[in-house]
C-alpha atoms as a PDB file:
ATOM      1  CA  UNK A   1     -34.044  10.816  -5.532  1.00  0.00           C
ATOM      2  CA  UNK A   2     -34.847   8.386  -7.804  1.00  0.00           C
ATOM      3  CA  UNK A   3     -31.708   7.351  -9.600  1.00  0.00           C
ATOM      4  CA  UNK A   4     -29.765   7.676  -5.643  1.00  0.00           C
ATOM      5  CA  UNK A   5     -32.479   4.704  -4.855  1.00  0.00           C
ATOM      6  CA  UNK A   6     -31.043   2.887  -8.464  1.00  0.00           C
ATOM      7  CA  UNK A   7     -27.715   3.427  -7.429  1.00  0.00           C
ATOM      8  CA  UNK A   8     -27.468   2.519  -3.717  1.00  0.00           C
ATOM      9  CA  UNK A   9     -29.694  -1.065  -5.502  1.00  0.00           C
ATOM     10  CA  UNK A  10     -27.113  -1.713  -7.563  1.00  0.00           C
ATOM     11  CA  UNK A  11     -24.398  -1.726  -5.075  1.00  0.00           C
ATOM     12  CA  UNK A  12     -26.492  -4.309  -3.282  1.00  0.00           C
ATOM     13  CA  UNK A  13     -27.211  -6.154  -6.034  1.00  0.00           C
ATOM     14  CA  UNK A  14     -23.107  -6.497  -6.463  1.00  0.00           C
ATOM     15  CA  UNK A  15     -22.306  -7.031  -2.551  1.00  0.00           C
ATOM     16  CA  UNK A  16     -20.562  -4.176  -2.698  1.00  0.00           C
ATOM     17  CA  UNK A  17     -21.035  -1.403   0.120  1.00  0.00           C
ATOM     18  CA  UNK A  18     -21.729   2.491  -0.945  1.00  0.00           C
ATOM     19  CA  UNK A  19     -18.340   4.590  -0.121  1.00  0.00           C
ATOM     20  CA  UNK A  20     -18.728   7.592   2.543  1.00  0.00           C
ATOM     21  CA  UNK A  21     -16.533  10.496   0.917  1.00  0.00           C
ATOM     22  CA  UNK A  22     -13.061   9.997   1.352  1.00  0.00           C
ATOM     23  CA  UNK A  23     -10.840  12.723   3.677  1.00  0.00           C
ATOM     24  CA  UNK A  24      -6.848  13.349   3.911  1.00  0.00           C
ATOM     25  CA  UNK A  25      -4.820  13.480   6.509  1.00  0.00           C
ATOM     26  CA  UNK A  26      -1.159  15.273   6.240  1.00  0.00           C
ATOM     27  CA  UNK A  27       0.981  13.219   8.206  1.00  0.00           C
ATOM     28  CA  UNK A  28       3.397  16.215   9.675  1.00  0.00           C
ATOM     29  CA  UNK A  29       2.861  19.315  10.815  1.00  0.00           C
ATOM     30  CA  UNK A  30       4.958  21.231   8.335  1.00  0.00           C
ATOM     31  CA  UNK A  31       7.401  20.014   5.947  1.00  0.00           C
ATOM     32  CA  UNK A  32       8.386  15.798   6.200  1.00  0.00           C
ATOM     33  CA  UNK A  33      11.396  16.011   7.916  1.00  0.00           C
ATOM     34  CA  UNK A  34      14.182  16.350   5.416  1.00  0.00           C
ATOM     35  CA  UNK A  35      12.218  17.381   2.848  1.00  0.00           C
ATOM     36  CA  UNK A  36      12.356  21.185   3.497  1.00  0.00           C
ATOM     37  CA  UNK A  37      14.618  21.668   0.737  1.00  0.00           C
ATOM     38  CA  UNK A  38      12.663  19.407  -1.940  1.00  0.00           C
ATOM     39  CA  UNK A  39      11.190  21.279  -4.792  1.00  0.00           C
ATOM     40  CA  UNK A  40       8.721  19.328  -7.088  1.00  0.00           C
ATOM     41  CA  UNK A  41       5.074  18.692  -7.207  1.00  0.00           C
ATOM     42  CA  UNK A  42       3.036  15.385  -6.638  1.00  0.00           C
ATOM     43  CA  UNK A  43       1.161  14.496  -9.788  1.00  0.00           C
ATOM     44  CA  UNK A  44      -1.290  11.488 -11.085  1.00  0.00           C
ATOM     45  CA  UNK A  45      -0.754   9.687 -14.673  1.00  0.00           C
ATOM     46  CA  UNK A  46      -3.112   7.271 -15.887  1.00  0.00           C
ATOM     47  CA  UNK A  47      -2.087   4.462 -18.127  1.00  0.00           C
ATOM     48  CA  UNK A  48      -3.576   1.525 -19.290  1.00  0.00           C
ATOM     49  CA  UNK A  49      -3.195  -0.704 -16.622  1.00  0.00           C
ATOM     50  CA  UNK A  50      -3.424   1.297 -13.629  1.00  0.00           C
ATOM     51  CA  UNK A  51      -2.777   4.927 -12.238  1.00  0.00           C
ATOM     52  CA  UNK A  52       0.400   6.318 -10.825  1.00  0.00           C
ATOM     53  CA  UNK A  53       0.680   8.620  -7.933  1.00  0.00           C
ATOM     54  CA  UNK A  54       4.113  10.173  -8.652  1.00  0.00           C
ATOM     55  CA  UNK A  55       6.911  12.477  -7.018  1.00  0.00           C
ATOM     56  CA  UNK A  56       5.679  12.530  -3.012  1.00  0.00           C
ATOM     57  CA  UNK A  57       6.511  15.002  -1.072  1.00  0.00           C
ATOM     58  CA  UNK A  58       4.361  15.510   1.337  1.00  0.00           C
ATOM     59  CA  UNK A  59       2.859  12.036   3.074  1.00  0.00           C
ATOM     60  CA  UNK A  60      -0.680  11.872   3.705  1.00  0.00           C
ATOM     61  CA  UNK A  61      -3.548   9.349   4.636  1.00  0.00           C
ATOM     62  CA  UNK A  62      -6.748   9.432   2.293  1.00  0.00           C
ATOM     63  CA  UNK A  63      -9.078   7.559   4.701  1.00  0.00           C
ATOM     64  CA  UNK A  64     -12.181   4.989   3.846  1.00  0.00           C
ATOM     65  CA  UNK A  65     -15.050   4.921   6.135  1.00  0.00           C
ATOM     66  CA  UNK A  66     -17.633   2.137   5.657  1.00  0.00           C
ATOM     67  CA  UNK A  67     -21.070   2.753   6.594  1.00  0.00           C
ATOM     68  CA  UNK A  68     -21.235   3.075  10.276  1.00  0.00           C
ATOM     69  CA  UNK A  69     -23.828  -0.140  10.200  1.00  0.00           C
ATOM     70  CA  UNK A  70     -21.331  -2.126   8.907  1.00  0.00           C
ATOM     71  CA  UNK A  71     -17.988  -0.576  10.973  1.00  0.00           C
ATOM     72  CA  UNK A  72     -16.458  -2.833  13.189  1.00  0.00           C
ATOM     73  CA  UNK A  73     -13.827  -0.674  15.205  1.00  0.00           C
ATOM     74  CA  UNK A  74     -10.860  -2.581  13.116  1.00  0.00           C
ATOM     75  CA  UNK A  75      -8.440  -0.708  10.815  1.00  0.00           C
ATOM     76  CA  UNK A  76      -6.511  -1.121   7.936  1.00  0.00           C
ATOM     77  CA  UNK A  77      -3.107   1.139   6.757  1.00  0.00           C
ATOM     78  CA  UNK A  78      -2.434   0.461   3.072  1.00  0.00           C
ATOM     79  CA  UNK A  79       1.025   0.554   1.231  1.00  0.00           C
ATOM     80  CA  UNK A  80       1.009   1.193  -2.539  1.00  0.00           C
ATOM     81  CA  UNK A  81       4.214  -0.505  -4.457  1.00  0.00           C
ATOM     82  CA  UNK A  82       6.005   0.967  -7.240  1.00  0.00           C
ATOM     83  CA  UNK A  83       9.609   0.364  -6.353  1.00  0.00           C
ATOM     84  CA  UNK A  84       9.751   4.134  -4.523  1.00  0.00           C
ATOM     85  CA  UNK A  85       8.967   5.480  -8.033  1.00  0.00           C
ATOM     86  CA  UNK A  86       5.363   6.008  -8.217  1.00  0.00           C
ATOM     87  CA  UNK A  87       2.219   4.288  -5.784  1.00  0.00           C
ATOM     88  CA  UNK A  88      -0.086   1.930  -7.650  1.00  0.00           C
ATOM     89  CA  UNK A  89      -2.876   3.905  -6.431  1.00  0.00           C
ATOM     90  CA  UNK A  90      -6.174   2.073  -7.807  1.00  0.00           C
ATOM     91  CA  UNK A  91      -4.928  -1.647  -8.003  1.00  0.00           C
ATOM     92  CA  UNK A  92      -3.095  -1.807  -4.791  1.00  0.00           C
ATOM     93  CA  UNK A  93      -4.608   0.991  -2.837  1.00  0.00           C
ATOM     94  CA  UNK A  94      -8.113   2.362  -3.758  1.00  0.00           C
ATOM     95  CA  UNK A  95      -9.390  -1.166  -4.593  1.00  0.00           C
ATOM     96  CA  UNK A  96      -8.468  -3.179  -1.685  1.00  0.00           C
ATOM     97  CA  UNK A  97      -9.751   0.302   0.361  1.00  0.00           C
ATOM     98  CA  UNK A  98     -13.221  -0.638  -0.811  1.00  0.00           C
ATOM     99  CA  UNK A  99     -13.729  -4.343  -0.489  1.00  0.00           C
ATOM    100  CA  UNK A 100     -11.781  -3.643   2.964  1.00  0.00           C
ATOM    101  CA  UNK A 101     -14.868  -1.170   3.748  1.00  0.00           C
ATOM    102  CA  UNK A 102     -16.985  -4.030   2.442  1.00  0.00           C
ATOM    103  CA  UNK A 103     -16.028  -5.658   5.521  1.00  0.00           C
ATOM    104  CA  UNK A 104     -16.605  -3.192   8.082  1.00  0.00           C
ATOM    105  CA  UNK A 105     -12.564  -2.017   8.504  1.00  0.00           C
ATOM    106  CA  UNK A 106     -11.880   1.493   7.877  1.00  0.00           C
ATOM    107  CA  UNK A 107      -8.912   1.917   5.392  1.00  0.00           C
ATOM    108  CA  UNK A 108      -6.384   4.483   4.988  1.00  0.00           C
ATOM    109  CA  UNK A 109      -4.636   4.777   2.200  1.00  0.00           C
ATOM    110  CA  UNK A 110      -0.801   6.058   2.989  1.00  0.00           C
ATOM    111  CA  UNK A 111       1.202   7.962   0.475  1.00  0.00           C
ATOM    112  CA  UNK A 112       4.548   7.972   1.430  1.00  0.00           C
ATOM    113  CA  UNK A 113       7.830  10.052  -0.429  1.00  0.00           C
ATOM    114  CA  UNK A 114       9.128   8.841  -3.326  1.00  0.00           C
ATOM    115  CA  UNK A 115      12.126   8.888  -5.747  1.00  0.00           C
ATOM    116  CA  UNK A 116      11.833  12.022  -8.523  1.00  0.00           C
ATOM    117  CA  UNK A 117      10.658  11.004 -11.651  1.00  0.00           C
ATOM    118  CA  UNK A 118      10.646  14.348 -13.072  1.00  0.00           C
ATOM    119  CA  UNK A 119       7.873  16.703 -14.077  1.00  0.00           C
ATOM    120  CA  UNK A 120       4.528  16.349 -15.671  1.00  0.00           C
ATOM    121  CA  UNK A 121       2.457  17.986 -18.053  1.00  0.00           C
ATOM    122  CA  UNK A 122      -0.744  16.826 -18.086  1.00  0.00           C
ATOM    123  CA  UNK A 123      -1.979  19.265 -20.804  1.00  0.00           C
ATOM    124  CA  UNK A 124       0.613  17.675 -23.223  1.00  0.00           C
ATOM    125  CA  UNK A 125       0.553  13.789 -21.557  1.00  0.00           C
ATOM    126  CA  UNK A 126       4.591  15.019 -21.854  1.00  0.00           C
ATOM    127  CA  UNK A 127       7.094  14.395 -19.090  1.00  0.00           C
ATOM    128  CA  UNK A 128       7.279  12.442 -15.802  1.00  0.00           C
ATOM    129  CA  UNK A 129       7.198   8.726 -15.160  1.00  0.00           C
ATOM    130  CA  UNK A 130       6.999   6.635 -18.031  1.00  0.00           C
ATOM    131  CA  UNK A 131       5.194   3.362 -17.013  1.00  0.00           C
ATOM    132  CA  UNK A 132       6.184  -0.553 -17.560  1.00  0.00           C
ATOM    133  CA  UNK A 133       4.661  -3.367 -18.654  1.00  0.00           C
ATOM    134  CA  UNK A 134       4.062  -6.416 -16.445  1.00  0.00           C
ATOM    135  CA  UNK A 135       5.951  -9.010 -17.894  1.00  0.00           C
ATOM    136  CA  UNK A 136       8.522  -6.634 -15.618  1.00  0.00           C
ATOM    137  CA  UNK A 137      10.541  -5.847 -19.035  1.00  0.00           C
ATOM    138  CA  UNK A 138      11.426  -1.957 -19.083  1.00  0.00           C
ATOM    139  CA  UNK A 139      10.046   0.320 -21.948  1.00  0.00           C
ATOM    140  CA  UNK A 140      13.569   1.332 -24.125  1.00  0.00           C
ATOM    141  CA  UNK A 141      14.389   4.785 -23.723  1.00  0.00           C
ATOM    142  CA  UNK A 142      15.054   7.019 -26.677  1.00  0.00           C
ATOM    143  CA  UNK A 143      18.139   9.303 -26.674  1.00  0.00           C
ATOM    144  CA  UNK A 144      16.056  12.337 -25.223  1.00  0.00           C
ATOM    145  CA  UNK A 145      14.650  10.204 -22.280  1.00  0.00           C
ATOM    146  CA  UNK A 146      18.290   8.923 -21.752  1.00  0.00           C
ATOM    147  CA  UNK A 147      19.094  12.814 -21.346  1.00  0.00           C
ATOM    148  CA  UNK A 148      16.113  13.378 -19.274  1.00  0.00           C
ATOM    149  CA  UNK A 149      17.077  10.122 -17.130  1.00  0.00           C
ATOM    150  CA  UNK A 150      20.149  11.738 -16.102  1.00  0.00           C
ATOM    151  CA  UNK A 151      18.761  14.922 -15.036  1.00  0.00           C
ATOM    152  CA  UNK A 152      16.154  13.318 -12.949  1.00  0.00           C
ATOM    153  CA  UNK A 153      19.071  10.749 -11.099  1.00  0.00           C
ATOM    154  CA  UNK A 154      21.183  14.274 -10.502  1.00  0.00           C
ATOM    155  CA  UNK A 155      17.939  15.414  -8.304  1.00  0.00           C
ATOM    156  CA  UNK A 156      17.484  12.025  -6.545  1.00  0.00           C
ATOM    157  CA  UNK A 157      21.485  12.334  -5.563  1.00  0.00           C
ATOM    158  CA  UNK A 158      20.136  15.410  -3.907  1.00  0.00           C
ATOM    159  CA  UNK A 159      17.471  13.848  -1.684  1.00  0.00           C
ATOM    160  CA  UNK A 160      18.861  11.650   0.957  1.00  0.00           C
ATOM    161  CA  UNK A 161      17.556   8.243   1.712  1.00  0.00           C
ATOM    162  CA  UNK A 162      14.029   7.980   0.132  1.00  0.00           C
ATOM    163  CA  UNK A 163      13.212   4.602   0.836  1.00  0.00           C
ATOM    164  CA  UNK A 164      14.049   5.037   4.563  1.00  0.00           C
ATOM    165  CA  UNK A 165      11.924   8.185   4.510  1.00  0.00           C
ATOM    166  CA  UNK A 166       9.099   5.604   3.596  1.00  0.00           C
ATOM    167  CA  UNK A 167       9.717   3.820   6.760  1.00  0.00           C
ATOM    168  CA  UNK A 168       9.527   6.856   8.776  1.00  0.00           C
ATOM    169  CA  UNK A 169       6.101   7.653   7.339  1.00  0.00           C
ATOM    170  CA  UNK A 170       4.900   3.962   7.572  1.00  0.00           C
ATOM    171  CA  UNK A 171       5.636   4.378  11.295  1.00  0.00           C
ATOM    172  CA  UNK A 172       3.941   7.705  11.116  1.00  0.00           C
ATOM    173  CA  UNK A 173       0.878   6.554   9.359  1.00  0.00           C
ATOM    174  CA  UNK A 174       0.187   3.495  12.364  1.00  0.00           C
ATOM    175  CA  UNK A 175       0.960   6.711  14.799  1.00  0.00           C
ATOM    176  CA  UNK A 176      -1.459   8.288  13.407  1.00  0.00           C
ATOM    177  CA  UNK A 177      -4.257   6.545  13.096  1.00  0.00           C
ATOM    178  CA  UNK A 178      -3.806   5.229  16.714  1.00  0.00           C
ATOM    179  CA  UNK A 179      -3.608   8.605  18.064  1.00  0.00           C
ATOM    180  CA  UNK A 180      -7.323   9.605  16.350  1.00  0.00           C
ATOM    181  CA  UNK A 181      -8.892   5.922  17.322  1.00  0.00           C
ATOM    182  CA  UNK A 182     -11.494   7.271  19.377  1.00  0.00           C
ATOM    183  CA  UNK A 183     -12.606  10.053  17.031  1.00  0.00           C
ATOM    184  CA  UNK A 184     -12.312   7.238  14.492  1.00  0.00           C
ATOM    185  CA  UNK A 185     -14.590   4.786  16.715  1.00  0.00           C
ATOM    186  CA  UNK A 186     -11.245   2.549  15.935  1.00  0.00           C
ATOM    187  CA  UNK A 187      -9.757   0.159  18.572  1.00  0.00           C
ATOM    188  CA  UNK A 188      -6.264   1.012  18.876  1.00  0.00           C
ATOM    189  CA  UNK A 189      -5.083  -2.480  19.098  1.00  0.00           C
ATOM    190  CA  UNK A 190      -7.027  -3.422  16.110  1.00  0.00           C
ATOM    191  CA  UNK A 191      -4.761  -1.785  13.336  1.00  0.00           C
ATOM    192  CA  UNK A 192      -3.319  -3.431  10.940  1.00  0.00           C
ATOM    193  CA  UNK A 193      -1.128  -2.580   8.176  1.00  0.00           C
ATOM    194  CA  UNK A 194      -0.627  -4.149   4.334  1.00  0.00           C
ATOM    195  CA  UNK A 195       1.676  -3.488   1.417  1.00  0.00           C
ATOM    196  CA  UNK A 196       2.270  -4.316  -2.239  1.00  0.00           C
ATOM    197  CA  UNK A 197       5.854  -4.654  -3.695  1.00  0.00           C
ATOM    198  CA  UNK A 198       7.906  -1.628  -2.143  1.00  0.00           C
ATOM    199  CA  UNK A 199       4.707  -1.086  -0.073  1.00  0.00           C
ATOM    200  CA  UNK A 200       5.555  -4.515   1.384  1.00  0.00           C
ATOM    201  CA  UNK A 201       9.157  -3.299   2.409  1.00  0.00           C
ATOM    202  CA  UNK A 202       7.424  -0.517   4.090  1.00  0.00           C
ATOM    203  CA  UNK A 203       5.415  -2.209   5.639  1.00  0.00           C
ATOM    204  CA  UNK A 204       7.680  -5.114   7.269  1.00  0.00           C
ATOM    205  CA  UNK A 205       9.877  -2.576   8.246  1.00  0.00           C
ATOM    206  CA  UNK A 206       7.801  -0.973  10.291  1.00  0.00           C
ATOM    207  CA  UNK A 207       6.571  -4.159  11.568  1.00  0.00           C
ATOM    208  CA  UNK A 208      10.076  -5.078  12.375  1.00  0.00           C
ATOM    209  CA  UNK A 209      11.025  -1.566  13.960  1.00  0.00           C
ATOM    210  CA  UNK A 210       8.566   0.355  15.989  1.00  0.00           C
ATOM    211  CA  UNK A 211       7.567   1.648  19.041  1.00  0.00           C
ATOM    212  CA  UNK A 212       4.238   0.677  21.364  1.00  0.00           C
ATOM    213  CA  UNK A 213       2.905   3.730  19.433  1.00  0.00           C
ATOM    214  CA  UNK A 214       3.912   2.866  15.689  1.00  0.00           C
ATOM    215  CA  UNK A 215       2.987  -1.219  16.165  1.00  0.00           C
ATOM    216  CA  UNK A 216       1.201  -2.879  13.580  1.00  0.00           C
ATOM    217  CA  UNK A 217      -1.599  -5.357  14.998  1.00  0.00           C
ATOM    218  CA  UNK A 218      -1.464  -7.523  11.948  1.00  0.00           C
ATOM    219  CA  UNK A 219       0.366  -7.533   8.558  1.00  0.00           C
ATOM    220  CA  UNK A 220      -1.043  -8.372   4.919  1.00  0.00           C
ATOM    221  CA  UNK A 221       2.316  -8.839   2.804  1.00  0.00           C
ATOM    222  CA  UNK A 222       1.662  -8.946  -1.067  1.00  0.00           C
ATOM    223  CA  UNK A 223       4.959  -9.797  -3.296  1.00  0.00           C
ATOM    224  CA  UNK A 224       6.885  -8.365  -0.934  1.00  0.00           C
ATOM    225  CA  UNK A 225       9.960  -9.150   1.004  1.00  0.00           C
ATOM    226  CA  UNK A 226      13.137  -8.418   2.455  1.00  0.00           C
ATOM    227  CA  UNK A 227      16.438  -9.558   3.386  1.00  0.00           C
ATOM    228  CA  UNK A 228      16.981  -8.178   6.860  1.00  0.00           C
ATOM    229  CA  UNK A 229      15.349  -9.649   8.763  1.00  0.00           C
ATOM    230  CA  UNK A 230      14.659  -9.059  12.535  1.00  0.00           C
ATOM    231  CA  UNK A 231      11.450 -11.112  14.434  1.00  0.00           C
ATOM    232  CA  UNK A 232      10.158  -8.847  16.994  1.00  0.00           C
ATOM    233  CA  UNK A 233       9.041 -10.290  20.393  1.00  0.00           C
ATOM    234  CA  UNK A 234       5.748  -8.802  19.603  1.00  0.00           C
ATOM    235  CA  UNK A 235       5.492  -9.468  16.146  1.00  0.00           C
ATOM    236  CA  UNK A 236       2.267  -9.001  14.420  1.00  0.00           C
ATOM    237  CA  UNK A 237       0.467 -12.438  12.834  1.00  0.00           C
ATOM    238  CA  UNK A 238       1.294 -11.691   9.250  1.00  0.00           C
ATOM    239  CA  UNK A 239      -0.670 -12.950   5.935  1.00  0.00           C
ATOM    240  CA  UNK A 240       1.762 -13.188   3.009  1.00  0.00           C
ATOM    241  CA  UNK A 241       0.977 -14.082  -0.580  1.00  0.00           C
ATOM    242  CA  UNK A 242       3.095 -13.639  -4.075  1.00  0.00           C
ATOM    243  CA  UNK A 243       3.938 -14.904  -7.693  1.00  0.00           C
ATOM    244  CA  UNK A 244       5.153 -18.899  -7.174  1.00  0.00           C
ATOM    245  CA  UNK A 245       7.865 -17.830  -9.358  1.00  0.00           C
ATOM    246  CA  UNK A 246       8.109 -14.104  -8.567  1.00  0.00           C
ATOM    247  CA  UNK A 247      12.154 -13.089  -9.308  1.00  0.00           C
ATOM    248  CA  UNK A 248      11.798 -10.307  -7.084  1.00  0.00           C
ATOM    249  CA  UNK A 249      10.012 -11.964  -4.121  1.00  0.00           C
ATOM    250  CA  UNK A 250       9.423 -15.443  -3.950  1.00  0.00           C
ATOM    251  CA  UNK A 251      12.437 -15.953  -2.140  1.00  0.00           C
ATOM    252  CA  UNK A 252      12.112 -13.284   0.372  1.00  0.00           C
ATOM    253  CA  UNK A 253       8.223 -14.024   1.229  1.00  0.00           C
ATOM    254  CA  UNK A 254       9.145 -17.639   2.326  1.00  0.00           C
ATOM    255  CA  UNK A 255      12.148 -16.808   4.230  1.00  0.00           C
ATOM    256  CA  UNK A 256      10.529 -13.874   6.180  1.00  0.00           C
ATOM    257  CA  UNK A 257       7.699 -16.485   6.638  1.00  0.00           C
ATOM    258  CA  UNK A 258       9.800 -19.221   7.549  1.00  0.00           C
ATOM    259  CA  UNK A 259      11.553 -16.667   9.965  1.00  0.00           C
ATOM    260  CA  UNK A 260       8.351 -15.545  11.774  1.00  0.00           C
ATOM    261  CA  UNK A 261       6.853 -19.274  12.122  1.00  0.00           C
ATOM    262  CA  UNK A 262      10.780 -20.679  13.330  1.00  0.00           C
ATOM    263  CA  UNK A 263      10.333 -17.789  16.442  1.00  0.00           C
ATOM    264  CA  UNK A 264       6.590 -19.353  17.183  1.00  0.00           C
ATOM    265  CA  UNK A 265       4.561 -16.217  15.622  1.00  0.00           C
ATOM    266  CA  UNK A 266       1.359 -16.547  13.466  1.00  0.00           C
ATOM    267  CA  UNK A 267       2.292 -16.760   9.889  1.00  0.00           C
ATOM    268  CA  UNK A 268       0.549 -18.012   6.894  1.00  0.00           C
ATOM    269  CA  UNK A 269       1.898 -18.033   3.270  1.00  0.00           C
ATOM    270  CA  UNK A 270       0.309 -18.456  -0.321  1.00  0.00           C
ATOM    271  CA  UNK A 271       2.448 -19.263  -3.779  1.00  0.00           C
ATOM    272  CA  UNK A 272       0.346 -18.866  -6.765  1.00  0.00           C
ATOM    273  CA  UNK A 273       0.856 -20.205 -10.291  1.00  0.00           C
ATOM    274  CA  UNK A 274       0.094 -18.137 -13.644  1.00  0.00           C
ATOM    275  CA  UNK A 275       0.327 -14.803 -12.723  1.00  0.00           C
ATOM    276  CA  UNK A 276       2.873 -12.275 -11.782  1.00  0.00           C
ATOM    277  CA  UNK A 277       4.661  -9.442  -9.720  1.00  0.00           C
ATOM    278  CA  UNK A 278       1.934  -6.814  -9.679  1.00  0.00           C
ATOM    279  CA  UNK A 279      -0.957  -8.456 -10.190  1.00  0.00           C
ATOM    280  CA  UNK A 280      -2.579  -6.821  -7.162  1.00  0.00           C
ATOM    281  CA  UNK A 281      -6.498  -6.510  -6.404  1.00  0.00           C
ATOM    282  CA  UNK A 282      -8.326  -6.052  -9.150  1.00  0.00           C
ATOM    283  CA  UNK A 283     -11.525  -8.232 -10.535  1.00  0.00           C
ATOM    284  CA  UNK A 284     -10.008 -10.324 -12.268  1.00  0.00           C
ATOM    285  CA  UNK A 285     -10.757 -13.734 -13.086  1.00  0.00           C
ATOM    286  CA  UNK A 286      -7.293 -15.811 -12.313  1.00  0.00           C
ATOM    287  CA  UNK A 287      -7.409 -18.211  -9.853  1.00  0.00           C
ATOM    288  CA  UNK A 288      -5.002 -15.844  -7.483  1.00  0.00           C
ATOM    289  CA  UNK A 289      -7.696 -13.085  -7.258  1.00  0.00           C
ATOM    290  CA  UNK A 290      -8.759 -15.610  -4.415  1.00  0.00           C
ATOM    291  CA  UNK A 291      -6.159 -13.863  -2.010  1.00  0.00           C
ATOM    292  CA  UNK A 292      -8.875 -11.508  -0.463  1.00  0.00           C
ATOM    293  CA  UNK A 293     -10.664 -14.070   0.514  1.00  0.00           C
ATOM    294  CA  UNK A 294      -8.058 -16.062   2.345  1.00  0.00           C
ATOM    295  CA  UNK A 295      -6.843 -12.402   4.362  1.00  0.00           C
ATOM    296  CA  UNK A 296     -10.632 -11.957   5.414  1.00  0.00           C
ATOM    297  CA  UNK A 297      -9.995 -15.819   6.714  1.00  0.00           C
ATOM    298  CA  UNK A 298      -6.798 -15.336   8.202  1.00  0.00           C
ATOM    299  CA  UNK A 299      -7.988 -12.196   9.819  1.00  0.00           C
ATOM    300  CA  UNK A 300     -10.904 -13.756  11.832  1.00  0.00           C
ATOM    301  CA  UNK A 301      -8.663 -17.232  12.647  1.00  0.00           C
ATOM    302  CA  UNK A 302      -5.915 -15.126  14.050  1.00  0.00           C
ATOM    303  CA  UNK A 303      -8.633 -13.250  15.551  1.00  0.00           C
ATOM    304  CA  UNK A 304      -7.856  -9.626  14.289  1.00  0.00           C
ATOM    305  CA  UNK A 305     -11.821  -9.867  13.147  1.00  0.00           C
ATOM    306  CA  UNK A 306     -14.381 -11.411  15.246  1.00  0.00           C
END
């Protein structure tokens, strides 16, 4: 009893707020629809920088309750990037689940399908996806990964549209959780929904295309973008923020931005210098790591939080 007492202290002493134990959620009842046929199996891989979630088949929420003193009936749906490869699971998922608790929203964590990256051993570290580095420059493959490279492209011809399988089970995810508000103690028109990278694109695409059921309540877009872009009538107030010099989505943030302030929606945009694509939410001591902070004020100006 004594070292709980130490422990739940410590917490305090770091403004951090003590984690009820997490719970998943399968998203379908049965198989993800056209993924009957699909054959491999989800693994983790750890690397230096962060942990992968890998080869999703089946979609699932793993939910974050904060302490029911703290709860404030608001919720959160988080989108892991990782280019429909792998999910970034602890720097743009379990991370921002926590601080998110730390403010009284209840976070769900969605894992959506992926690309095959082929198979993992994680007796022998051998096998699966291989990682990057974030200066966004590709490891060099030896022959034998070249080989294995081909094999694992053969399966992905096999699969269909991943990345608009994501969609489907970003719309499912907001369906979800609105459909098990009350046993949640959730409002159902306080749900909001944030994504990372390819997260992002899964995100905005189901804030772009969904029903009264699958709606978004607010957005949190992180290096993320797209080209297509449509500006509901109902579009959610969205919170974007990314790289000033991001390759992959400096552009795309400010003209989806531009795009949802030019129809008269609530939009608010942050460029930050010295960092880059991926840098996510972690404790870090860059001058970007200042991005939670400026959500939690976006979300009580634009009144998602009270």
């Amino acid at each position: 009893m004594k070292f709980k007492s130490i422990f739940f202290i410590a917490f305090l002493l770091l403004g951090l707020t003590p984690i009820r134990a997490q719970k998943v959620y399968k998203l379908y009842d049965g198989p993800a629809p056209g993924t009957e046929n699909w054959k491999h199996t989800e693994y983790q891989k750890t690397f230096p920088e962060f942990i992968a979630v890998c080869n999703v088949v089946e979609p699932t929420l793993t939910a974050y309750f904060p302490e029911k003193e703290k709860a404030n009936g608001t919720a959160m749906v988080i989108c892991p990037g990782g280019g429909f490869q792998y999910l970034g699971w602890d720097y743009e998922g379990t991370n921002f689940a926590e601080w998110l608790n730390g403010q009284g929203i209840t976070a769900f964590i969605l894992k959506y399908r992926l690309r095959y990256t082929g198979d993992y051993n994680p007796a022998t570290g051998k096998g699966g996806y291989r990682g990057f580095n974030f200066s966004g420059t590709p490891p060099v493959p030896t022959e034998e990964e070249k080989a294995e490279d081909a094999k694992i492209e053969k399966v992905n011809k096999t699969l269909g549209n991943v990345q608009q399988m994501g969609f489907d089970d970003g719309r499912k995810a907001i369906e979800y959780v609105r459909s098990h508000a009350s046993e949640w103690d959730i409002n159902p028109n306080k749900i909001a929904m944030s994504g990372f990278s390819a997260g992002g694109m899964v995100a905005l695409n189901v804030a772009m295309n969904h029903t009264e059921e699958s709606k978004p309540d607010l957005l949190c877009i992180i290096y993320s973008g797209t080209t297509d872009i449509t500006v509901p009538e109902d579009a959610a107030p969205a919170f974007w923020c990314a790289p000033q010099n991001d390759v992959f989505t400096s552009d795309m943030s400010y003209n989806v931005h531009k795009a949802w302030t030019g129809a008269g929606k609530i939009s608010e945009l942050h460029y930050f210098i010295g960092t880059h694509h991926g840098f996510g939410f972690r404790d870090g001591k860059e001058s970007v790591y200042i991005w939670p902070q400026l959500f939690l004020n976006f979300m009580k100006t634009s009144g998602f939080l009270e």
